[in-house]
N, C-alpha and C. Protein backbone atom coordinates (compact mmCIF):
# COMPACT_ATOMS: atom_id res chain seq x y z
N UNK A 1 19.51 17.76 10.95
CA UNK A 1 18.86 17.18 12.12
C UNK A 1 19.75 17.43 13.34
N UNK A 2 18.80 18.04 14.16
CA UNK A 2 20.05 18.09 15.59
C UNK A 2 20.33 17.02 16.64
N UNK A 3 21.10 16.13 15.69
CA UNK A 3 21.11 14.71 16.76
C UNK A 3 22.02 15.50 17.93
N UNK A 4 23.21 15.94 17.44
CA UNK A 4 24.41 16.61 18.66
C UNK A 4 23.75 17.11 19.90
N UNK A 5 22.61 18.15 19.28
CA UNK A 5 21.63 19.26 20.35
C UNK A 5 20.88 17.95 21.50
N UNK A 6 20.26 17.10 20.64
CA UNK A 6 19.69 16.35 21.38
C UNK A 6 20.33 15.81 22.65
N UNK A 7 21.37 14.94 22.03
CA UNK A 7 22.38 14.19 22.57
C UNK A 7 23.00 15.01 24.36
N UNK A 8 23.02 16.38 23.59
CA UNK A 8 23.28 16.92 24.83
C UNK A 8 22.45 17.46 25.81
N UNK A 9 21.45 17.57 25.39
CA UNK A 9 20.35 17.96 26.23
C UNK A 9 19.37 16.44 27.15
N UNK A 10 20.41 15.33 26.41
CA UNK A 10 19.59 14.11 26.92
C UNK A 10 20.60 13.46 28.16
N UNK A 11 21.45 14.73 28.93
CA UNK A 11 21.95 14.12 30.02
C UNK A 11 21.08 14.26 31.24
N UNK A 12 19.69 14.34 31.11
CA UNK A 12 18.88 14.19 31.91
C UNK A 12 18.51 12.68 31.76
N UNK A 13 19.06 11.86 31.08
CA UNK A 13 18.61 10.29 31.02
C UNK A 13 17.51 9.97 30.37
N UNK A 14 16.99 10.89 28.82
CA UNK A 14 15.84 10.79 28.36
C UNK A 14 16.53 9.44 27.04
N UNK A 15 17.34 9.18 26.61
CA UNK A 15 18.24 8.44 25.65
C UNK A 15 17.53 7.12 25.99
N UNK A 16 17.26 6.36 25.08
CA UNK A 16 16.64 4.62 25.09
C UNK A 16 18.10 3.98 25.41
N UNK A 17 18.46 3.29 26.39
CA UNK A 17 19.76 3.03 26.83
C UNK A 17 20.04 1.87 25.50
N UNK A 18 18.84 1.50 24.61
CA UNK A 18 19.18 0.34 23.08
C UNK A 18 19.79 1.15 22.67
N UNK A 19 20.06 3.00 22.45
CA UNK A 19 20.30 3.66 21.20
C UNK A 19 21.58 3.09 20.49
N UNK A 20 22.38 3.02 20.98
CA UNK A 20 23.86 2.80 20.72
C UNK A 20 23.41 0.86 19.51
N UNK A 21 22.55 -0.20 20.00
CA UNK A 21 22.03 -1.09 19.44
C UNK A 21 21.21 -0.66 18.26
N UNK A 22 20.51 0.22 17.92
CA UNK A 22 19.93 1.03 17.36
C UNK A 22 18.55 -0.27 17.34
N UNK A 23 17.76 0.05 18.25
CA UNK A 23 16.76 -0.41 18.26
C UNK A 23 15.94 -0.05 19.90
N UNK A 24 14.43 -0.33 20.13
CA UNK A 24 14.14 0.22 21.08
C UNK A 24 12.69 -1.36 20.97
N UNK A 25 12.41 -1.55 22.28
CA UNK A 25 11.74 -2.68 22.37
C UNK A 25 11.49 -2.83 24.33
N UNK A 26 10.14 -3.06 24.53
CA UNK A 26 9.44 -3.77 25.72
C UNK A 26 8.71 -4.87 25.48
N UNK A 27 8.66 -5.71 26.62
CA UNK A 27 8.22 -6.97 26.63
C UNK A 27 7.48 -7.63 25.39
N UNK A 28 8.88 -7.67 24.76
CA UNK A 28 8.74 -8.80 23.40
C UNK A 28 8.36 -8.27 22.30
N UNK A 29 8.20 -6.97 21.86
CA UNK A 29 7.89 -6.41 21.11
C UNK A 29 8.91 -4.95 20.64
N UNK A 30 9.58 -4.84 19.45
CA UNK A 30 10.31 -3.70 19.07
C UNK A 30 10.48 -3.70 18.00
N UNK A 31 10.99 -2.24 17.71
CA UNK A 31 11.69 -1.82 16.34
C UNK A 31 13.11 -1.82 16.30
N UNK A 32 13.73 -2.36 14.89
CA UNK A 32 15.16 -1.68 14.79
C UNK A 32 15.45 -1.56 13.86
N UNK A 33 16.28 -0.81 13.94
CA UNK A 33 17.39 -0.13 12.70
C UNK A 33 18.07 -0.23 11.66
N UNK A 34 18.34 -1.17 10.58
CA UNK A 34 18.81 -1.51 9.99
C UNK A 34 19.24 -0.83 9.04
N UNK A 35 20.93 -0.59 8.64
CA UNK A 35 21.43 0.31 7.70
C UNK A 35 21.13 1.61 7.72
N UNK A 36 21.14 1.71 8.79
CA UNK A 36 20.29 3.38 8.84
C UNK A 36 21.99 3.79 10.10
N UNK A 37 22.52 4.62 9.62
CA UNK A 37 23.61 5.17 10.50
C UNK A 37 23.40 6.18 11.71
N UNK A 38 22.79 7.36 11.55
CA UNK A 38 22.41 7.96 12.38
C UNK A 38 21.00 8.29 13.03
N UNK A 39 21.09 7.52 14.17
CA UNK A 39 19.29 7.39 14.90
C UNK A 39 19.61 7.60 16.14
N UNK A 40 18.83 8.42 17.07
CA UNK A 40 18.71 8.81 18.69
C UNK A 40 17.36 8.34 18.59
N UNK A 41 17.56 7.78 20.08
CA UNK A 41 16.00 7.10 20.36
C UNK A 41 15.65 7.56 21.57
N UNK A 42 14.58 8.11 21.50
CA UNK A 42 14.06 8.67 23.38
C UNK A 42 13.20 8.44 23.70
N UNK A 43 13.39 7.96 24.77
CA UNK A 43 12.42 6.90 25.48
C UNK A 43 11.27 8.08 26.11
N UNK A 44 10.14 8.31 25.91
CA UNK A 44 9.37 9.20 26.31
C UNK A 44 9.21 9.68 27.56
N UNK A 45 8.59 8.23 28.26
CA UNK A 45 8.88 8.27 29.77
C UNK A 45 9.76 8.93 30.67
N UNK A 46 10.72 9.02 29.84
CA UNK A 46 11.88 10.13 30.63
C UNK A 46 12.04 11.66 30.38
N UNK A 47 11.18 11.64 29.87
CA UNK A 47 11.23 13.37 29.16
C UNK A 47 10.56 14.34 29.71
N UNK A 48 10.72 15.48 30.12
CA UNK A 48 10.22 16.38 31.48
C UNK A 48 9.63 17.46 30.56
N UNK A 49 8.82 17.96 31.15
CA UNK A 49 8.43 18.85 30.47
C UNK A 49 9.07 20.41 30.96
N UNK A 50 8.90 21.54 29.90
CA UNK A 50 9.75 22.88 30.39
C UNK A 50 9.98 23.34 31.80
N UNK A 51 8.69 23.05 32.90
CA UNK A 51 8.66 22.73 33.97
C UNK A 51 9.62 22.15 34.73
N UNK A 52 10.19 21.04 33.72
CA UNK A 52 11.30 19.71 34.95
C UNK A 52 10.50 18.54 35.08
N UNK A 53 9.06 18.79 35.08
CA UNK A 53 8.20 17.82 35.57
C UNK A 53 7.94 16.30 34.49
N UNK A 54 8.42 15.21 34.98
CA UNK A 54 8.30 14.07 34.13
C UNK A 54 7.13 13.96 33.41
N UNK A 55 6.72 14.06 32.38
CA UNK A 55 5.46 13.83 31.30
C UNK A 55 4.36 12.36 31.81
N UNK A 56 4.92 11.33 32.63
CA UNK A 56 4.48 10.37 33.09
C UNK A 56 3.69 10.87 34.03
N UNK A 57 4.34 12.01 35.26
CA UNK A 57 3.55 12.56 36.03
C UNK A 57 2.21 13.70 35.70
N UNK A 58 1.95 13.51 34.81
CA UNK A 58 1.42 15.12 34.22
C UNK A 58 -0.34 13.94 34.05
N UNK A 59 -1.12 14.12 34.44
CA UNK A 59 -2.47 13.81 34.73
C UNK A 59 -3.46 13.56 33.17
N UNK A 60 -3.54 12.56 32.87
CA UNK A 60 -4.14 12.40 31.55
C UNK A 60 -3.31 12.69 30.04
N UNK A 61 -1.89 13.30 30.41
CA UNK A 61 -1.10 13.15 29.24
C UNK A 61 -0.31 12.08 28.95
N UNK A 62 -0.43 10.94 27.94
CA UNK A 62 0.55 10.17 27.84
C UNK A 62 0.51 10.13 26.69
N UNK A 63 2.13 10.11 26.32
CA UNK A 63 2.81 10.31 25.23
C UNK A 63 3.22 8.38 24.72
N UNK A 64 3.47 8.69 23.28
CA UNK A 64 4.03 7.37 22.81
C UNK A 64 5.14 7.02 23.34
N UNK A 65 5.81 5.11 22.84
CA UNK A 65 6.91 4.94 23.91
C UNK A 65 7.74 5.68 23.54
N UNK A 66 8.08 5.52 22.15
CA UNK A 66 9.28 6.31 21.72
C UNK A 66 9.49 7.45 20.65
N UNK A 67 10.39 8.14 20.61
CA UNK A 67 10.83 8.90 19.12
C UNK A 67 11.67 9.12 19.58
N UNK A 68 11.96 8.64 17.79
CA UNK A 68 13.42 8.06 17.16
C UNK A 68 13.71 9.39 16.12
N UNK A 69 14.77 10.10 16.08
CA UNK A 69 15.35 11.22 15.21
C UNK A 69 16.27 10.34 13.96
N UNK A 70 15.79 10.24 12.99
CA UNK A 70 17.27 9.65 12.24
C UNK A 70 17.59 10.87 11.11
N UNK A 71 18.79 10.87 11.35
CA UNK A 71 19.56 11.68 10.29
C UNK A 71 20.06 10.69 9.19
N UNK A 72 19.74 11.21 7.45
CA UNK A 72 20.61 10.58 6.53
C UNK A 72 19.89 11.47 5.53
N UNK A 73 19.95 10.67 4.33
CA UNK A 73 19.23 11.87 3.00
C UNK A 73 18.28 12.45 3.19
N UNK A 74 17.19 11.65 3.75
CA UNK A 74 16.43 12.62 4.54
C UNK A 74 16.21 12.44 5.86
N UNK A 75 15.57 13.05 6.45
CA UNK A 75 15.20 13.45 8.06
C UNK A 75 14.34 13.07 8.44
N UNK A 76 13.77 12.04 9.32
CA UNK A 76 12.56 11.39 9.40
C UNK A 76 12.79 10.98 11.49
N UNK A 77 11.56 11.73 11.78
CA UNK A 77 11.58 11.54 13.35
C UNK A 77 9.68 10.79 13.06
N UNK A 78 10.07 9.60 13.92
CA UNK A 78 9.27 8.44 13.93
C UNK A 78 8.82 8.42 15.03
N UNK A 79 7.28 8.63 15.90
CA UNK A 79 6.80 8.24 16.74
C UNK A 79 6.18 6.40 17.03
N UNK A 80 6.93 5.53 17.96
CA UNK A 80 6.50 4.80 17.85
C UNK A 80 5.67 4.75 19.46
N UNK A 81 5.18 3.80 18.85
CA UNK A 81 4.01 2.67 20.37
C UNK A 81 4.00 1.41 20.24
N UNK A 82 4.69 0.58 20.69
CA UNK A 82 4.46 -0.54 21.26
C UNK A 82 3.18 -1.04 21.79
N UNK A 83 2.95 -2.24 21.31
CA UNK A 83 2.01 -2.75 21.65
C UNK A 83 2.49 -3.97 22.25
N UNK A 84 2.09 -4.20 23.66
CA UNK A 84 2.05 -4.95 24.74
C UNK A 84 1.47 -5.50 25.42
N UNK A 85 0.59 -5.79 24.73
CA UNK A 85 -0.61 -6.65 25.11
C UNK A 85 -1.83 -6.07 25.95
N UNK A 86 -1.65 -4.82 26.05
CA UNK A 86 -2.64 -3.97 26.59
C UNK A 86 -4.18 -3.65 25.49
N UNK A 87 -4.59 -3.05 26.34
CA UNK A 87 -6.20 -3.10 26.09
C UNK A 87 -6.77 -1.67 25.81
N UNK A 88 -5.54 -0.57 24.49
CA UNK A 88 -5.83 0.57 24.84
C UNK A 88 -6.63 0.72 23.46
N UNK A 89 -7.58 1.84 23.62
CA UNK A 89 -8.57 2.40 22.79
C UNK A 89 -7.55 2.65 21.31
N UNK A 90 -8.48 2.59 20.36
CA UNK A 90 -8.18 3.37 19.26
C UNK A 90 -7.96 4.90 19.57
N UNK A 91 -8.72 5.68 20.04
CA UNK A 91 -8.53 6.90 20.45
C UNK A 91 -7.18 6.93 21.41
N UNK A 92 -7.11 6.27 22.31
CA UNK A 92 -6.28 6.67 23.74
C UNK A 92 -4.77 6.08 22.59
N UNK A 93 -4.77 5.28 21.26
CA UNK A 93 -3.70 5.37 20.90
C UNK A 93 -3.17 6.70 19.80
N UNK A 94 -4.39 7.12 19.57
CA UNK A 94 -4.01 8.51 18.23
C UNK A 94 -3.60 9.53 19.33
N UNK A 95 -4.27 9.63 20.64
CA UNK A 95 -3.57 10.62 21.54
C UNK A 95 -2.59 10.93 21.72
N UNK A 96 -2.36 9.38 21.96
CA UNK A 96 -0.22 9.12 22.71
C UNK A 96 0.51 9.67 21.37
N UNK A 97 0.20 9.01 20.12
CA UNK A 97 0.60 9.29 18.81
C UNK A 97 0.85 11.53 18.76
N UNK A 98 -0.18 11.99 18.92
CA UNK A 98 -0.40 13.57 18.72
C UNK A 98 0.54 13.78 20.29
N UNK A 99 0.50 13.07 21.30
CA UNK A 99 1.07 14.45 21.92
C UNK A 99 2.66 14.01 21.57
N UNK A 100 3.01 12.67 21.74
CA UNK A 100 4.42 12.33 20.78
C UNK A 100 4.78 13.47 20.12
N UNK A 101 3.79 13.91 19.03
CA UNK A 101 4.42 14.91 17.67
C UNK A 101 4.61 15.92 18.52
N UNK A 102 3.91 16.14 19.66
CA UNK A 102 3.60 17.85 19.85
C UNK A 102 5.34 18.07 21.07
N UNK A 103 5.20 16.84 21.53
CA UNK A 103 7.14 16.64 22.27
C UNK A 103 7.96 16.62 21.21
N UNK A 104 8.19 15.75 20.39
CA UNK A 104 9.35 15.87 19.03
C UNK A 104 9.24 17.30 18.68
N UNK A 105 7.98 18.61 18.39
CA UNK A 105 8.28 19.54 17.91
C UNK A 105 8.46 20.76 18.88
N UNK A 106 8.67 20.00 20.11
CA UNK A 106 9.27 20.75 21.18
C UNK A 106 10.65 20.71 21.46
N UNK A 107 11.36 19.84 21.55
CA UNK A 107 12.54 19.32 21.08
C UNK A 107 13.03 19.73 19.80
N UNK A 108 12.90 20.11 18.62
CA UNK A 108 12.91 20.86 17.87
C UNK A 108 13.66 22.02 17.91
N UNK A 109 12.38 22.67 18.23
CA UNK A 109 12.55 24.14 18.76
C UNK A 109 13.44 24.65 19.51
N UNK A 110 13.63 23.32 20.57
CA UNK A 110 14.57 23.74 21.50
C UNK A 110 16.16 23.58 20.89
N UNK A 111 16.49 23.15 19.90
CA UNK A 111 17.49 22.76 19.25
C UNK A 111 17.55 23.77 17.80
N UNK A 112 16.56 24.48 17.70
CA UNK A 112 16.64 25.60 16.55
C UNK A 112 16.75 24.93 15.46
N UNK A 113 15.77 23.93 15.07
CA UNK A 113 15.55 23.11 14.07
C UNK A 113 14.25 23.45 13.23
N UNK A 114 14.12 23.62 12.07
CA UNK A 114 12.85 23.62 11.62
C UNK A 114 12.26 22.10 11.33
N UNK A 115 11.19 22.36 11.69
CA UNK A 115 10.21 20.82 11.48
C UNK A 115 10.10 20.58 10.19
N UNK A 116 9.51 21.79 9.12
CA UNK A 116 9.29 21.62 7.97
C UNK A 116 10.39 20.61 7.24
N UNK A 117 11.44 20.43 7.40
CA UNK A 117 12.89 19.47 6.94
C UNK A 117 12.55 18.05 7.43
N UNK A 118 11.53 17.66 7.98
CA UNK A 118 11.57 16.42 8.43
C UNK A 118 10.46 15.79 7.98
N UNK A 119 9.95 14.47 7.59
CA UNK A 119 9.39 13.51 7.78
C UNK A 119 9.02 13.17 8.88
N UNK A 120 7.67 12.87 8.99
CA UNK A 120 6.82 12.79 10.52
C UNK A 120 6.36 11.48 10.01
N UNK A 121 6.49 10.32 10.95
CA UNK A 121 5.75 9.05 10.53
C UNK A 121 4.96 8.52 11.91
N UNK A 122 4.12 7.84 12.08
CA UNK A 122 3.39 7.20 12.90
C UNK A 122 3.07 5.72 13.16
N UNK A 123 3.83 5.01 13.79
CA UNK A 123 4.16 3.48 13.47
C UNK A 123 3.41 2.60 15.16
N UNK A 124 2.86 1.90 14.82
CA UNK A 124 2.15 1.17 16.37
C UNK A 124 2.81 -0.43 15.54
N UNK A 125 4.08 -0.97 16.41
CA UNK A 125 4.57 -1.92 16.25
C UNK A 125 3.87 -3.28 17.47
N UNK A 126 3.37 -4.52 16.92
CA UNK A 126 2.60 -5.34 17.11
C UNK A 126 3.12 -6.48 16.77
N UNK A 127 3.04 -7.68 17.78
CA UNK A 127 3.23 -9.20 17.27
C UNK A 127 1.59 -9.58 16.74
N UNK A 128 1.37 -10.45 17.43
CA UNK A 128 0.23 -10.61 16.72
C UNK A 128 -1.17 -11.12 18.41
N UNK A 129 -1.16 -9.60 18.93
CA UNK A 129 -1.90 -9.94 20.45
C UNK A 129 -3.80 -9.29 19.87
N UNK A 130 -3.64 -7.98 18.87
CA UNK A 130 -4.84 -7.80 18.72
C UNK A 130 -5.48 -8.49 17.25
N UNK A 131 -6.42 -8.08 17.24
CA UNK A 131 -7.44 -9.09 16.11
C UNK A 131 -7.47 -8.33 14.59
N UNK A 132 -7.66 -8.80 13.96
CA UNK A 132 -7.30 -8.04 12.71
C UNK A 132 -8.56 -6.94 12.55
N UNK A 133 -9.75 -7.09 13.13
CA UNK A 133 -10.42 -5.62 12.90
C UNK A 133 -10.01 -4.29 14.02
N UNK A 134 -9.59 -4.90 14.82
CA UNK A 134 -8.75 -3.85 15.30
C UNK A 134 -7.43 -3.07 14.88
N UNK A 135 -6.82 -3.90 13.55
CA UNK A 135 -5.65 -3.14 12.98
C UNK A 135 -6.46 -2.55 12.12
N UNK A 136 -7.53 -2.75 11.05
CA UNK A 136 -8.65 -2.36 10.34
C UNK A 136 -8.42 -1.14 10.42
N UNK A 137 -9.14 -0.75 11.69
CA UNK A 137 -10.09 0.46 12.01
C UNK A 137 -8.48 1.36 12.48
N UNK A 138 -8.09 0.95 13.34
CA UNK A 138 -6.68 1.44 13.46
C UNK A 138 -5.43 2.00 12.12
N UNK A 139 -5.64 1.29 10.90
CA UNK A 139 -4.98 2.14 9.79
C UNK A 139 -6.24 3.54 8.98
N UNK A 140 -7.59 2.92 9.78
CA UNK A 140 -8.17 4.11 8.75
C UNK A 140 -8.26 5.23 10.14
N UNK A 141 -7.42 5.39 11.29
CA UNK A 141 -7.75 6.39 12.15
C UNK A 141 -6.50 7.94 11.35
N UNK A 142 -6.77 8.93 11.95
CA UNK A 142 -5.39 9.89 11.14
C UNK A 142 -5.28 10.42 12.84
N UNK A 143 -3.98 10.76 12.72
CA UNK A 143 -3.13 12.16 13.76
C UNK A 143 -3.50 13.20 13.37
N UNK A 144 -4.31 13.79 13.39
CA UNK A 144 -3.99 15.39 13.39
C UNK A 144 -3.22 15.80 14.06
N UNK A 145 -1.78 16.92 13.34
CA UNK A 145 -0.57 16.82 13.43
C UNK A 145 -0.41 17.70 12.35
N UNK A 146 0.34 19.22 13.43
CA UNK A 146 0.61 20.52 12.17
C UNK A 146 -0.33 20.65 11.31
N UNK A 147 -1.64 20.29 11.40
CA UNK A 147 -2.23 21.19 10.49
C UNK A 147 -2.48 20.12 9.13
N UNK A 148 -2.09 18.62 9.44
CA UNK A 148 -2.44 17.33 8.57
C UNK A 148 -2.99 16.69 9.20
N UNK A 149 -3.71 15.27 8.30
CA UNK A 149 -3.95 13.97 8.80
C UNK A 149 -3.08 13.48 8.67
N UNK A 150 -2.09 12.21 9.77
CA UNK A 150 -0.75 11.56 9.38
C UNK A 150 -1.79 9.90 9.57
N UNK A 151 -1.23 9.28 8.83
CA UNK A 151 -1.76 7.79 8.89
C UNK A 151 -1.49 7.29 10.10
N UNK A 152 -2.10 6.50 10.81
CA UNK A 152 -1.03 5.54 11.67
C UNK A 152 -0.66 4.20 10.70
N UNK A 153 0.47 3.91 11.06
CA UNK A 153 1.05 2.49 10.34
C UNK A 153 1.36 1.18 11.04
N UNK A 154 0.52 0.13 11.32
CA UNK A 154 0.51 -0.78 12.28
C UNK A 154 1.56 -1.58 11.64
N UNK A 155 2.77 -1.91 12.65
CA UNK A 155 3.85 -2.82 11.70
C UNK A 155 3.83 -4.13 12.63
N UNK A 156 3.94 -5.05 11.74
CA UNK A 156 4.01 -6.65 12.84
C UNK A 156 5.53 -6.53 12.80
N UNK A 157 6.25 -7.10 14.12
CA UNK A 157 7.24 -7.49 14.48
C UNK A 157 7.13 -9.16 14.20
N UNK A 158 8.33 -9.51 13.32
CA UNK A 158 8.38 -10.32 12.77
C UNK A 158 9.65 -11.32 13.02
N UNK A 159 10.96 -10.66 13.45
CA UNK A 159 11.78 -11.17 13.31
C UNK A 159 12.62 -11.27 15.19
N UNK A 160 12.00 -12.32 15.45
CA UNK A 160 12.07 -12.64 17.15
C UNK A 160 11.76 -11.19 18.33
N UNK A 161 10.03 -11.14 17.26
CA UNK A 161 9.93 -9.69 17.84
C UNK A 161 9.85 -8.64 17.35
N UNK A 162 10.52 -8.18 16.76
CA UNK A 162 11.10 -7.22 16.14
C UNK A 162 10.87 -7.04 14.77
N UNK A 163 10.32 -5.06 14.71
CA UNK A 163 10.03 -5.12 13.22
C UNK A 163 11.60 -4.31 12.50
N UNK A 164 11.71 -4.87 11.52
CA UNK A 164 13.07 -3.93 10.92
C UNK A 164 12.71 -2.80 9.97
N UNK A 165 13.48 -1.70 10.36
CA UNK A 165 13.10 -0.42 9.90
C UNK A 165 14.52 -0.46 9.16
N UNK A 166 14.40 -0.28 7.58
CA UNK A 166 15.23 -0.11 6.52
C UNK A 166 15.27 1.73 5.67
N UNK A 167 15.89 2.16 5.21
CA UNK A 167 15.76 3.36 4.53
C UNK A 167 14.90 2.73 3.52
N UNK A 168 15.00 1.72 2.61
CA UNK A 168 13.83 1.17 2.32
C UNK A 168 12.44 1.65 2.54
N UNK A 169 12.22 0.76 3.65
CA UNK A 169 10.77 1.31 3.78
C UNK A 169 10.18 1.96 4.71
N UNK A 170 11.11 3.08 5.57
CA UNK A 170 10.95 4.21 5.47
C UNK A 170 10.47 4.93 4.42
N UNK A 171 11.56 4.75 3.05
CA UNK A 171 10.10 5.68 2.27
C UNK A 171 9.38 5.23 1.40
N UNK A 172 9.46 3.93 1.54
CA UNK A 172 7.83 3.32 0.94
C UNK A 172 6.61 3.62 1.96
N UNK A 173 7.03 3.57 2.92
CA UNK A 173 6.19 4.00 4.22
C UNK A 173 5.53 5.32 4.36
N UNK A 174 6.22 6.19 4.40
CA UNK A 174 6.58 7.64 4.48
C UNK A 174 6.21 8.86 3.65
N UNK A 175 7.12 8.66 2.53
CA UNK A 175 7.26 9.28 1.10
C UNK A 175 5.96 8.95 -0.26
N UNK A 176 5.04 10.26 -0.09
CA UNK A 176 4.33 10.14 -0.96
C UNK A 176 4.61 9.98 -2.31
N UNK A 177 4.48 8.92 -2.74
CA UNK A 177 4.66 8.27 -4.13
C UNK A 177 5.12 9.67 -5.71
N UNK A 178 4.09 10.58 -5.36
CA UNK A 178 4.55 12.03 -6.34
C UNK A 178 5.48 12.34 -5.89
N UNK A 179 6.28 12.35 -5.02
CA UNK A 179 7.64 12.81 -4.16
C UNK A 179 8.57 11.82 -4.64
N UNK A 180 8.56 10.96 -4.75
CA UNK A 180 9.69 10.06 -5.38
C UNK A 180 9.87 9.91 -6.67
């Protein structure tokens, strides 16, 4: 995993200033890290496209809040979205989710990484603001992503907020059951 490549290419201020906390979170709602040693977190919003041009500015593209790179036995770059009490579509969230993947495998590339080595997950972290047929319909939506369907995985933040992401269940999450 090219955390180093990243790292250096993120002196444009794209880095979640939590990374070093290893966790990433807006108004009252986040993920973190637990036992997991090596994770870069990038805050989307800050990420320019080949252009220079901030991805925020770019007209109908919006990307998820974050992705997270973690390096350990295996390689798993995690698109997350926060949920904040907003009022966004099922669709307008599989979007943010796909163009997320389509930045992580730009970043990639740019670091001379193959994707195939990684674990791609899709996580929409939630207290408890929408209704349960809206998480419903929301776990049976997919990412199309490389040429798959990726699940989305709605996680409640549980712990003053916050959902905890373990190597655990990462790959209970993740890791198709014939794979383990």
């Amino acid at each position: 995993m090219p955390l180093d490549c990243l790292k250096d290419k993120s002196e444009d201020g794209f880095l979640e200033e939590e990374t070093k906390r290893k966790r990433c979170s807006e108004k009252g709602t986040g993920i973190r890290f637990e036992q997991i040693e090596d994770v870069l977190i990038i805050k989307s919003e800050k990420l320019r496209n080949e252009k220079g041009t901030f991805l925020t500015e770019i007209d109908g593209y919006k990307v998820c809040d974050h992705i997270v790179f973690i390096k350990g036995e295996l390689e798993f770059i995690l698109l997350i979205e926060l949920c904040k009490g907003s009022s966004k579509s099922h669709d307008e969230i599989i979007q943010q989710f796909s163009h997320g993947g389509e930045e992580s495998l730009r970043l990639l590339k740019e670091c001379s990484h193959p994707p195939d080595s990684c674990i791609f997950g899709f996580f929409y972290i939630y207290t408890t603001v929408r209704s349960n047929q809206f998480f419903k319909i929301l776990k049976g939506k997919r990412v199309r992503f490389r040429g798959k369907d990726y699940p989305v995985r709605p996680m409640q933040a549980r712990k003053n907020g916050f959902f905890v992401a373990t190597p655990e269940i990462l790959d209970s999450e993740l890791i198709p059951r014939k794979k383990r």
